[in-house]
Structure formats: structure tokens, C-alpha cells
N, C-alpha and C. Protein backbone atom coordinates (compact mmCIF):
# COMPACT_ATOMS: atom_id res chain seq x y z
N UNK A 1 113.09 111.31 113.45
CA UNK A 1 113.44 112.46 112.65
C UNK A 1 112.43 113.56 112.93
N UNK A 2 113.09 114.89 112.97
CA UNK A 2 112.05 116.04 112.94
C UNK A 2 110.98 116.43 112.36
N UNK A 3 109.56 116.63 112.31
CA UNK A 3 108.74 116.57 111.90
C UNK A 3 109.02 117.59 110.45
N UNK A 4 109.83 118.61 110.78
CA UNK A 4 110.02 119.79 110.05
C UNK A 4 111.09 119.22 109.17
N UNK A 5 112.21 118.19 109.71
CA UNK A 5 113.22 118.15 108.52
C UNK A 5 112.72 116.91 107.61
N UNK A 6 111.52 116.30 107.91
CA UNK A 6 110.45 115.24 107.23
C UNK A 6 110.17 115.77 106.18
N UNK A 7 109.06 116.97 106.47
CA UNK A 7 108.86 117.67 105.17
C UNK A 7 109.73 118.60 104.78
N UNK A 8 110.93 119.02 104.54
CA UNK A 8 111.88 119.56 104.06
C UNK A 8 112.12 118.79 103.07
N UNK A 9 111.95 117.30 103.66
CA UNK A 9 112.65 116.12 102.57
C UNK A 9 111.77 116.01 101.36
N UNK A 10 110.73 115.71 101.88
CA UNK A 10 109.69 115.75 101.50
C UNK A 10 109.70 116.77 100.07
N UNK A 11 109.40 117.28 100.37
CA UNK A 11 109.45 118.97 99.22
C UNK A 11 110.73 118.66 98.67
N UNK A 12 111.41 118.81 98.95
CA UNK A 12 112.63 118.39 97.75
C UNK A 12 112.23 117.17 96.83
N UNK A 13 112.01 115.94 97.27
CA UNK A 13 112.05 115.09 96.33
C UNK A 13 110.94 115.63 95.78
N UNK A 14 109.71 115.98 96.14
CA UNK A 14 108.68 116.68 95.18
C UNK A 14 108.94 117.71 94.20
N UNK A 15 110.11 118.30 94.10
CA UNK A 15 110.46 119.19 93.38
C UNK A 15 111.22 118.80 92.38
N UNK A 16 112.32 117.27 92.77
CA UNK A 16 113.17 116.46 91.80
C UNK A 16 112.13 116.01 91.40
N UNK A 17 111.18 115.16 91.76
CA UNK A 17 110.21 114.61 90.59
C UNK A 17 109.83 115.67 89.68
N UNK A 18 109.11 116.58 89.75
CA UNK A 18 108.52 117.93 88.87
C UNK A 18 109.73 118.12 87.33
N UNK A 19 111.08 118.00 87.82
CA UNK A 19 111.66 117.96 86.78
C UNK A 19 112.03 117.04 85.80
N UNK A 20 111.62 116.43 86.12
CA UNK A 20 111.62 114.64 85.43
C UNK A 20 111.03 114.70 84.17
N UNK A 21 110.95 114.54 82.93
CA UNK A 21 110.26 114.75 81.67
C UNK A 21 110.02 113.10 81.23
N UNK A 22 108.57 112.96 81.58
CA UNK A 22 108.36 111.86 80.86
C UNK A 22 108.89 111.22 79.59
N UNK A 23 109.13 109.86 79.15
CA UNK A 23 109.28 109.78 78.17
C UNK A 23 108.31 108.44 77.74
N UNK A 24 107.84 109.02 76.37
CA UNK A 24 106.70 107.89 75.79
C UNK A 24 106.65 108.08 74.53
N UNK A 25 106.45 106.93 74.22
CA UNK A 25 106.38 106.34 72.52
C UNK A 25 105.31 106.00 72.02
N UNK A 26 104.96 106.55 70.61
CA UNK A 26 104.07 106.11 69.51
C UNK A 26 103.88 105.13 69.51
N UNK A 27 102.53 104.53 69.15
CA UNK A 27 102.62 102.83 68.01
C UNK A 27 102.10 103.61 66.87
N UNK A 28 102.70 103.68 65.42
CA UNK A 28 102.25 104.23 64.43
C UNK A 28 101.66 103.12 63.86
N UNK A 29 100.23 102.68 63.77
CA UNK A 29 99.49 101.75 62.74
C UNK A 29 99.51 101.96 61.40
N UNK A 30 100.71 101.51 60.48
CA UNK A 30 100.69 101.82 59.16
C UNK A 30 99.44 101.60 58.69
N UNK A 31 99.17 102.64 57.76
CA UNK A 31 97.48 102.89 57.24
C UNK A 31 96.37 103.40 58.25
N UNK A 32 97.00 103.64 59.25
CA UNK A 32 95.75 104.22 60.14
C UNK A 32 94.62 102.83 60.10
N UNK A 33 93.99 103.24 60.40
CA UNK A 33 92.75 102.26 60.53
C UNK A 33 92.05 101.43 59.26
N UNK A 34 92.66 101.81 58.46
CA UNK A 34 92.77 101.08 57.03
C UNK A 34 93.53 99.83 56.98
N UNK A 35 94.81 99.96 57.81
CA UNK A 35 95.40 98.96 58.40
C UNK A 35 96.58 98.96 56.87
N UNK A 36 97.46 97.26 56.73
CA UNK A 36 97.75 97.56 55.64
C UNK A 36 98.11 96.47 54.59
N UNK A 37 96.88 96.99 53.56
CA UNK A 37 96.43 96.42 52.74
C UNK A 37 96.19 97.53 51.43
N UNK A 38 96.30 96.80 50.23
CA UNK A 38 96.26 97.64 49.09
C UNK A 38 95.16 98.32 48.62
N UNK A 39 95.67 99.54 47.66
CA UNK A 39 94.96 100.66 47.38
C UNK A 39 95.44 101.69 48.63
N UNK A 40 96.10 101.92 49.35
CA UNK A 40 96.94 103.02 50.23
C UNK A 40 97.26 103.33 49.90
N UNK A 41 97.48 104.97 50.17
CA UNK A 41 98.68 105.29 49.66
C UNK A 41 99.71 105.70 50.80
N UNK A 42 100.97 105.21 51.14
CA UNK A 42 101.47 104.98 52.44
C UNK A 42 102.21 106.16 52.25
N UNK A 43 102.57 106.83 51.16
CA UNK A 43 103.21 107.94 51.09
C UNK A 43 102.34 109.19 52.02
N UNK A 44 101.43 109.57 51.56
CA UNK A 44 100.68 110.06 52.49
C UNK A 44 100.75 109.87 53.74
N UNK A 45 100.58 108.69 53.99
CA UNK A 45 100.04 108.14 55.56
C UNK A 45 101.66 108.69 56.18
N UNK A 46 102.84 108.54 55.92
CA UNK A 46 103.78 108.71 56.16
C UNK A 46 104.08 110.44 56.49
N UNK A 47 103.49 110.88 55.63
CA UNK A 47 104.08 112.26 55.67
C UNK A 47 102.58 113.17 56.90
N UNK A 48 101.87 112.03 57.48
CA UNK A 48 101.83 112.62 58.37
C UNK A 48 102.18 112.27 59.71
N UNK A 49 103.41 111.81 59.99
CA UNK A 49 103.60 110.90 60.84
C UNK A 49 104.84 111.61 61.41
N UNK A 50 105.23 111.39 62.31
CA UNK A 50 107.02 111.96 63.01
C UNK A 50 106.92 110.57 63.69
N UNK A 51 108.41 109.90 63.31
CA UNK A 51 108.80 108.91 63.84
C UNK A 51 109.99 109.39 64.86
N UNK A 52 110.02 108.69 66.23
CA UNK A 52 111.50 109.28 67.10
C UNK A 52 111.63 107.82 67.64
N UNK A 53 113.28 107.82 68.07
CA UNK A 53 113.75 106.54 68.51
C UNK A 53 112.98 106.12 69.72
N UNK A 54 112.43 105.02 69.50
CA UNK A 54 111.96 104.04 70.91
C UNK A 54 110.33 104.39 70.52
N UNK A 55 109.99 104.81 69.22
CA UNK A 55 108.24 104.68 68.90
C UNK A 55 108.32 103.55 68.44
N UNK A 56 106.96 102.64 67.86
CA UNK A 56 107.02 101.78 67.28
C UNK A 56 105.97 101.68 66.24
N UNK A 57 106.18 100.53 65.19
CA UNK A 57 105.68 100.85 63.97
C UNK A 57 104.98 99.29 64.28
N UNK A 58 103.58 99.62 63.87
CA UNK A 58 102.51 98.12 63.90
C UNK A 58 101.78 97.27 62.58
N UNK A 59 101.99 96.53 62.38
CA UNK A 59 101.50 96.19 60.90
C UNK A 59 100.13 95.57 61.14
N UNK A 60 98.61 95.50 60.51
CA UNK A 60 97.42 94.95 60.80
C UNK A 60 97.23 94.53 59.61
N UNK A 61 97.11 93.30 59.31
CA UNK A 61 96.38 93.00 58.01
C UNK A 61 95.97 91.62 58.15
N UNK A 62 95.05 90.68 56.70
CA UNK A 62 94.56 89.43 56.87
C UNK A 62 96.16 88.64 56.71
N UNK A 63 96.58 87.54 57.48
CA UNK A 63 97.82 87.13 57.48
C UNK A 63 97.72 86.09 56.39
N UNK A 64 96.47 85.53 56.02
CA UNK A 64 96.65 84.47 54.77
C UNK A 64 96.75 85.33 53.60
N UNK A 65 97.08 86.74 53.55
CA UNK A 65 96.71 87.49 52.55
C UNK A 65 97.83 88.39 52.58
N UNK A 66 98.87 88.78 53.45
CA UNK A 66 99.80 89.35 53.16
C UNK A 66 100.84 89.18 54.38
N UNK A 67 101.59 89.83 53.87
CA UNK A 67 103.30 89.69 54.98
C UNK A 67 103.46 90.84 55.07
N UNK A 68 104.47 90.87 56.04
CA UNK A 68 105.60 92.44 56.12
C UNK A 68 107.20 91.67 55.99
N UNK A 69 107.77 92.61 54.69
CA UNK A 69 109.21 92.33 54.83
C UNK A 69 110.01 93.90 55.29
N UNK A 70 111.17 93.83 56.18
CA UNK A 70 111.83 95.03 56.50
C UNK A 70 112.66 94.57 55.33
N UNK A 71 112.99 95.37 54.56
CA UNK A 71 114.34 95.05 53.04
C UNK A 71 115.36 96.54 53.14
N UNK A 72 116.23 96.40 52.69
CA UNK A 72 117.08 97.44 52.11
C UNK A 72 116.24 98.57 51.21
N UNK A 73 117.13 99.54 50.83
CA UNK A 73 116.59 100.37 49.40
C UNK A 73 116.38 100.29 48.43
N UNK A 74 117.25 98.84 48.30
CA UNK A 74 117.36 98.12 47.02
C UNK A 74 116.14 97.05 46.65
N UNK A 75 115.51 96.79 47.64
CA UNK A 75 114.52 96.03 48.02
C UNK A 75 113.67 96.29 48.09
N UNK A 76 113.30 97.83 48.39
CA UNK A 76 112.13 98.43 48.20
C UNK A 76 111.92 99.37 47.12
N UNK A 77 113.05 99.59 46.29
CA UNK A 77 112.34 100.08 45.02
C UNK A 77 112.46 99.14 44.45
N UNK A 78 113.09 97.78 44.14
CA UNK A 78 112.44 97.29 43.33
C UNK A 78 111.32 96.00 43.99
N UNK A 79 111.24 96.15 44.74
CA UNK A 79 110.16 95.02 45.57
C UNK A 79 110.81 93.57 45.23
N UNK A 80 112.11 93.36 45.82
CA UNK A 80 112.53 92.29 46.22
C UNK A 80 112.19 91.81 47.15
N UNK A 81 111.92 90.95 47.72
CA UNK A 81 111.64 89.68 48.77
C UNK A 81 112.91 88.73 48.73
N UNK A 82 113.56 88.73 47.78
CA UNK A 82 114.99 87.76 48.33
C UNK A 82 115.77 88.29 49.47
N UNK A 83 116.33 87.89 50.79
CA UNK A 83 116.70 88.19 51.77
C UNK A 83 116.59 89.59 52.14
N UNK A 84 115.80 89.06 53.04
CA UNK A 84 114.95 90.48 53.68
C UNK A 84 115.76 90.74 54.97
N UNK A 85 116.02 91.36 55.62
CA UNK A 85 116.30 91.94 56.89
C UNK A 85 115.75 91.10 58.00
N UNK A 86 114.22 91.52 57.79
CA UNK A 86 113.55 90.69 58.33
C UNK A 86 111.87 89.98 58.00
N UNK A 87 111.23 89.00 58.81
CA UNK A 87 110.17 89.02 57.95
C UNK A 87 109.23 88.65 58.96
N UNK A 88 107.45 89.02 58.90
CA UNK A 88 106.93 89.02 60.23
C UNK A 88 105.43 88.72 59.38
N UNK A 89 104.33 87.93 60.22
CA UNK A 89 103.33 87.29 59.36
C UNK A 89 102.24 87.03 60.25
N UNK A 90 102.42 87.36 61.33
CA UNK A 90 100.94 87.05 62.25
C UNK A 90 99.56 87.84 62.07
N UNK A 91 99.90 88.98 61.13
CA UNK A 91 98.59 89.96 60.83
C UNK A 91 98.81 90.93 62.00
N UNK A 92 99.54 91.09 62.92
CA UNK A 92 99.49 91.92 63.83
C UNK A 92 100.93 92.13 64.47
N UNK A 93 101.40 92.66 63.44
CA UNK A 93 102.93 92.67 63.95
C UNK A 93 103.77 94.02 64.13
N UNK A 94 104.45 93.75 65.37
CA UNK A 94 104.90 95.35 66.33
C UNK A 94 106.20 95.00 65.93
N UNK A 95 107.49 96.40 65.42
CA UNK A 95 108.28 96.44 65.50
C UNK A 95 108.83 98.09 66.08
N UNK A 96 109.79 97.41 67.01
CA UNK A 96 110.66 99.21 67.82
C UNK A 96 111.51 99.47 66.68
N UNK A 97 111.51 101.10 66.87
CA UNK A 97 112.09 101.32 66.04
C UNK A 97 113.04 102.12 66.45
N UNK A 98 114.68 101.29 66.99
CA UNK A 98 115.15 101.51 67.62
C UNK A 98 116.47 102.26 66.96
N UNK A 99 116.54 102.56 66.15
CA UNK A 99 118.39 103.20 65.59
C UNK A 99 117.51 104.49 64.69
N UNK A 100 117.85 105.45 65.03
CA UNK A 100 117.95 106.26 64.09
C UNK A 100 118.21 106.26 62.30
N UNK A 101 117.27 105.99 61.95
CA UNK A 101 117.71 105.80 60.05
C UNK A 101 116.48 105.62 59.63
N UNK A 102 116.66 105.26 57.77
CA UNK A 102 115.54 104.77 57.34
C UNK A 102 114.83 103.73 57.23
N UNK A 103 113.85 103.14 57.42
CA UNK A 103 113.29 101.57 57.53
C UNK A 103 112.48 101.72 56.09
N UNK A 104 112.99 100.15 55.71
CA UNK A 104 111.93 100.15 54.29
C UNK A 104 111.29 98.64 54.49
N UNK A 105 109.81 99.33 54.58
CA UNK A 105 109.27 97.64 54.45
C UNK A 105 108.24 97.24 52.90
N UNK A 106 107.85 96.19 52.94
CA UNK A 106 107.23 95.84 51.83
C UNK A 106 106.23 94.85 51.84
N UNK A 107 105.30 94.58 51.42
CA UNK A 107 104.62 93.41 51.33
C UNK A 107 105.14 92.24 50.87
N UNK A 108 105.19 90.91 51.23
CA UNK A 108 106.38 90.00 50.62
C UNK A 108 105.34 89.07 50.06
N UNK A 109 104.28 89.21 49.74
CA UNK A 109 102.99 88.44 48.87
C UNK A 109 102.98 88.81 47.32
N UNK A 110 103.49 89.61 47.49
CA UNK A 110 103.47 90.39 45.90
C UNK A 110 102.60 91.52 45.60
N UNK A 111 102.01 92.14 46.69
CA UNK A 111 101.50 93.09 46.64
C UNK A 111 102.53 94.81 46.38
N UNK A 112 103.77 94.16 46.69
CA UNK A 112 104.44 95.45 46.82
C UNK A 112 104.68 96.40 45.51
N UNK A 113 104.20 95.49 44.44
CA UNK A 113 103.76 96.05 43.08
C UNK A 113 103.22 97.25 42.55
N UNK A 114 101.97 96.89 43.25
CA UNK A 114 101.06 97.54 43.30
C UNK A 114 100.94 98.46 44.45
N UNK A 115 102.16 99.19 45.04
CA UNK A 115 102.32 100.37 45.74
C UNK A 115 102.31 100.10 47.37
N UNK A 116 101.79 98.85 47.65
CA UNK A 116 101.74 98.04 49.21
C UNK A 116 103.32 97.84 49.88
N UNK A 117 104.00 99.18 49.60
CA UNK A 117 105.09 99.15 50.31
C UNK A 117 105.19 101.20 51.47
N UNK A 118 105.88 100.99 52.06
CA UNK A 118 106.56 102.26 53.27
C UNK A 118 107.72 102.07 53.46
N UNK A 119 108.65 103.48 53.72
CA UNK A 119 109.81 103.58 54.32
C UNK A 119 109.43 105.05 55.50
N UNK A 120 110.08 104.42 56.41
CA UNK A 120 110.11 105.63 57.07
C UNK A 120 111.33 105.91 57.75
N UNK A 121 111.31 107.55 57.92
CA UNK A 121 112.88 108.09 58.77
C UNK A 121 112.47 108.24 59.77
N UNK A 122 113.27 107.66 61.01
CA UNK A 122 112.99 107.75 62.19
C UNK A 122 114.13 108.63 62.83
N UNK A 123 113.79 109.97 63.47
CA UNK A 123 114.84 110.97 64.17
C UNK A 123 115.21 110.47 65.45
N UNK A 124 116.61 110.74 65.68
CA UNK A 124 116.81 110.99 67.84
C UNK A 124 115.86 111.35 68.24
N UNK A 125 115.58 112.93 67.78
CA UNK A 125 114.39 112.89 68.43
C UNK A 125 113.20 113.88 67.82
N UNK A 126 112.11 114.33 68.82
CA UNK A 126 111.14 114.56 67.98
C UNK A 126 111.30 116.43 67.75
N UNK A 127 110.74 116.71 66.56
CA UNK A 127 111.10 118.20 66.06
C UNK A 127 110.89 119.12 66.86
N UNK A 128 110.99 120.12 67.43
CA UNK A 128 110.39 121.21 68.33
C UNK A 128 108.97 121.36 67.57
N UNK A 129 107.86 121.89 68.44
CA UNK A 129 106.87 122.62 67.89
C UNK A 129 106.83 123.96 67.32
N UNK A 130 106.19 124.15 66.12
CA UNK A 130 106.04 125.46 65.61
C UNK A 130 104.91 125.97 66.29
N UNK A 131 104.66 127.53 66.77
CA UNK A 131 104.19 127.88 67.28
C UNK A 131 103.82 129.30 66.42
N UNK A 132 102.21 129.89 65.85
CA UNK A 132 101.85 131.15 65.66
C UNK A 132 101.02 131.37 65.81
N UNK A 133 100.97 132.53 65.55
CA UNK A 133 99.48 133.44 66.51
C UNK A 133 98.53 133.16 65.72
N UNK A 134 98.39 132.19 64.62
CA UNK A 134 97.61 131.76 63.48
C UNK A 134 97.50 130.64 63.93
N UNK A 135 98.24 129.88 65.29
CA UNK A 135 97.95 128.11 65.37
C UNK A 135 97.78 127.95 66.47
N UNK A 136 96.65 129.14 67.03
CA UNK A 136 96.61 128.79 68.71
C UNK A 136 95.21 128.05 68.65
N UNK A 137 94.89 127.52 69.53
CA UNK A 137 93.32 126.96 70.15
C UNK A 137 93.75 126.39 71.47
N UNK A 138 92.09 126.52 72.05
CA UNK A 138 91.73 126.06 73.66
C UNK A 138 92.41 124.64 73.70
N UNK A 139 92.82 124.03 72.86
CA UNK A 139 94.10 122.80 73.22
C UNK A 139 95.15 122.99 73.31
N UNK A 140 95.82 123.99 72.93
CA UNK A 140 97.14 124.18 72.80
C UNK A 140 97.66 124.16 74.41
N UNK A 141 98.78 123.32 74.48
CA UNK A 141 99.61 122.67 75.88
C UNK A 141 100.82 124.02 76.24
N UNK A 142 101.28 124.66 75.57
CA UNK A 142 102.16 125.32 75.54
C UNK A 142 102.85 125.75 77.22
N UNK A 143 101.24 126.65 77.59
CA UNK A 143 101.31 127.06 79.00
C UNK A 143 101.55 126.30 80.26
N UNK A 144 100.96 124.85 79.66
CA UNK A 144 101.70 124.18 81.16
C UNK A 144 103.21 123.88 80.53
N UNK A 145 103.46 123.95 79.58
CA UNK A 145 105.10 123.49 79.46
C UNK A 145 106.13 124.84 80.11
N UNK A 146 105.40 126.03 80.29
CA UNK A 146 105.85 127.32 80.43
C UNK A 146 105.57 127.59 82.17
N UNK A 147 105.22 126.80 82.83
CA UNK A 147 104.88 126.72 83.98
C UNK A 147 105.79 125.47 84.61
N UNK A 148 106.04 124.40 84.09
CA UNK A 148 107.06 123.05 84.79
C UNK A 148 108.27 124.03 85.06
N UNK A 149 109.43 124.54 84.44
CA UNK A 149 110.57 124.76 85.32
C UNK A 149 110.27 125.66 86.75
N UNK A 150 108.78 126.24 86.63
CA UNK A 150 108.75 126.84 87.97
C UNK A 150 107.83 126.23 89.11
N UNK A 151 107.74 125.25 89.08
CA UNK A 151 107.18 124.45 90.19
C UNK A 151 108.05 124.11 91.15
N UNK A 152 109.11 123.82 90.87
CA UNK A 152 110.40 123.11 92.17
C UNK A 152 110.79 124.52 92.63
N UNK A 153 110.80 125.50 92.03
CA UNK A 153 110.73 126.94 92.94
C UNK A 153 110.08 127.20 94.22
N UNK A 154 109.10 127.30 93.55
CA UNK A 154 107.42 127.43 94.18
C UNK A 154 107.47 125.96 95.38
N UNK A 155 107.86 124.78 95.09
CA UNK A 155 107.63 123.58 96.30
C UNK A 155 108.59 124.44 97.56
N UNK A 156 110.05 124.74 96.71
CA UNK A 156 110.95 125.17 97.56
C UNK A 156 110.36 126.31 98.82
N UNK A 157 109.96 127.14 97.99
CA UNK A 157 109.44 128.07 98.89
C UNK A 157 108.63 127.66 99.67
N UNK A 158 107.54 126.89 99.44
CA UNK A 158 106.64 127.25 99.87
C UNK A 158 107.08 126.05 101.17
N UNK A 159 107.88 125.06 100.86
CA UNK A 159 108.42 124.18 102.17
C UNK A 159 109.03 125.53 103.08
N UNK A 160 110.01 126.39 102.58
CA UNK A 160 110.91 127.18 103.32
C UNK A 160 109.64 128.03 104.43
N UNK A 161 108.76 128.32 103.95
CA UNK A 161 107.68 129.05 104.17
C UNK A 161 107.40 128.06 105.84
N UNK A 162 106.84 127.03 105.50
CA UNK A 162 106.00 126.23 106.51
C UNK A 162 107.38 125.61 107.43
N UNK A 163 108.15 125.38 107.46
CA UNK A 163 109.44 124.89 108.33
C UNK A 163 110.27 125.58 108.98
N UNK A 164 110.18 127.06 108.46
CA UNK A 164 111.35 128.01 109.30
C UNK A 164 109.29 128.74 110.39
């Protein structure tokens, strides 16, 4: 093959990759590093959180000392433990959180009493960013997101450039 129609090829697929948008998922550690165990307040911990389909939600706690039950609504306001959805006990337990809706879990020790319960809504997908001239800083990503649709331009050319 031609050295020139090599990199022609070349630069194209470099330009199909460029448009490619990663995709990657959360592990949300209920309680943050508190892990989860009582005296939380998960309401909080929740409302700073954005859940999107295919993140996942991690439970950390002492396992001779508590459970995780997934329950209904009915189950989590009133902290039932009779047939749970599901139920998970190793102290270190990962669940995907794969359908769009609300998840309600609970402590199934009897802690869920005493406020040791979460529900969370998990979206398709994740919210757009708000953006103001009041919420900029030297982190803000914005500019390379404002720069990706013009890279497979720029490969294009700049192959057209070196081959003709």
C-alpha cells in the first residue's frame, strides 16, 4: 500500500477515535468515608450525589453489625425487612445501578429506625452542567469540551496537507 494512502488511513481513524465520548461510572460509597453506619444523615449524603444508569452504589460497614436490604417504598418508610428485593452482608457490598428509578435500601439489623436507611433516583443520564461567570476557576474543563468537535477537522487537514 502507498505510503501516502497509509497515512490518509491513518488520520481518519484518528479522527473517528477523537469523536468517541468516553463512557464511565461512579462507585457512590454511601456515607462517604463514614461508610454506613448510624448517626448519618444519608439524606444529605444523597443530595449531594447525581446518580446515572451504569454508576454504582457501594455499601462499607462492620458485617457482624449490620446488613443492606434493597426494599420497596413501603419498606423503607416503614423499615420492613420482610421480603426484601434483595439482601447483601459481606460489609463491602457493590450494587449497579442499572434501570432508571428509585432504589430504597435499609439496614436489615434494625438500625433502620434510627434513620440508617437511603433511597436514591438514578437518571438515563447525567444533568448538563450549569455554567456562570460566578462559577469559573483554573479547573473548570469546559474549554477542552469546546475544542473535541474540532480536532477530526484539524487531523483532516492537516493529513490533506502532508499527502497531496
Amino acid at each position: 500500500m502507498d505510503l501516502r494512502v497509509s497515512l490518509a488511513l491513518g488520520l481518519v481513524m484518528v479522527s473517528a477515535l477523537t469523536m468517541i465520548n468516553p463512557v464511565s461510572s461512579t462507585d457512590h460509597i454511601v456515607g462517604g468515608n463514614r461508610g454506613w453506619n448510624p448517626g448519618i444523615n444519608y439524606t444529605d449524603w444523597v443530595n449531594n450525589q447525581t446518580f446515572v444508569l451504569g454508576d454504582w452504589i457501594s455499601f462499607r460497614y462492620q458485617k457482624d453489625q449490620h446488613s443492606v436490604l434493597q426494599v420497596n417504598q413501603s419498606g423503607y418508610d416503614n423499615c420492613t425487612t420482610d421480603n426484601p428485593i434483595a439482601n447483601w452482608s459481606s460489609g463491602k457490598d457493590f450494587m449497579e445501578l442499572n434501570e432508571s428509578k428509585r432504589y430504597y435500601y435499609i439496614d436489615g439489623k434494625g438500625s433502620c429506625y434510627t434513620g440508617m436507611k437511603v433511597t436514591v433516583r438514578v437518571n438515563k443520564t447525567a444533568p448538563a452542567p450549569q455554567h456562570s461567570a460566578a462559577n469559573t476557576s483554573s479547573n473548570d474543563k469546559s474549554s477542552d469540551c469546546a475544542l473535541r468537535p474540532a480536532l477530526p477537522a484539524l487531523f483532516m487537514f492537516l493529513g490533506a496537507l502532508f499527502t497531496f
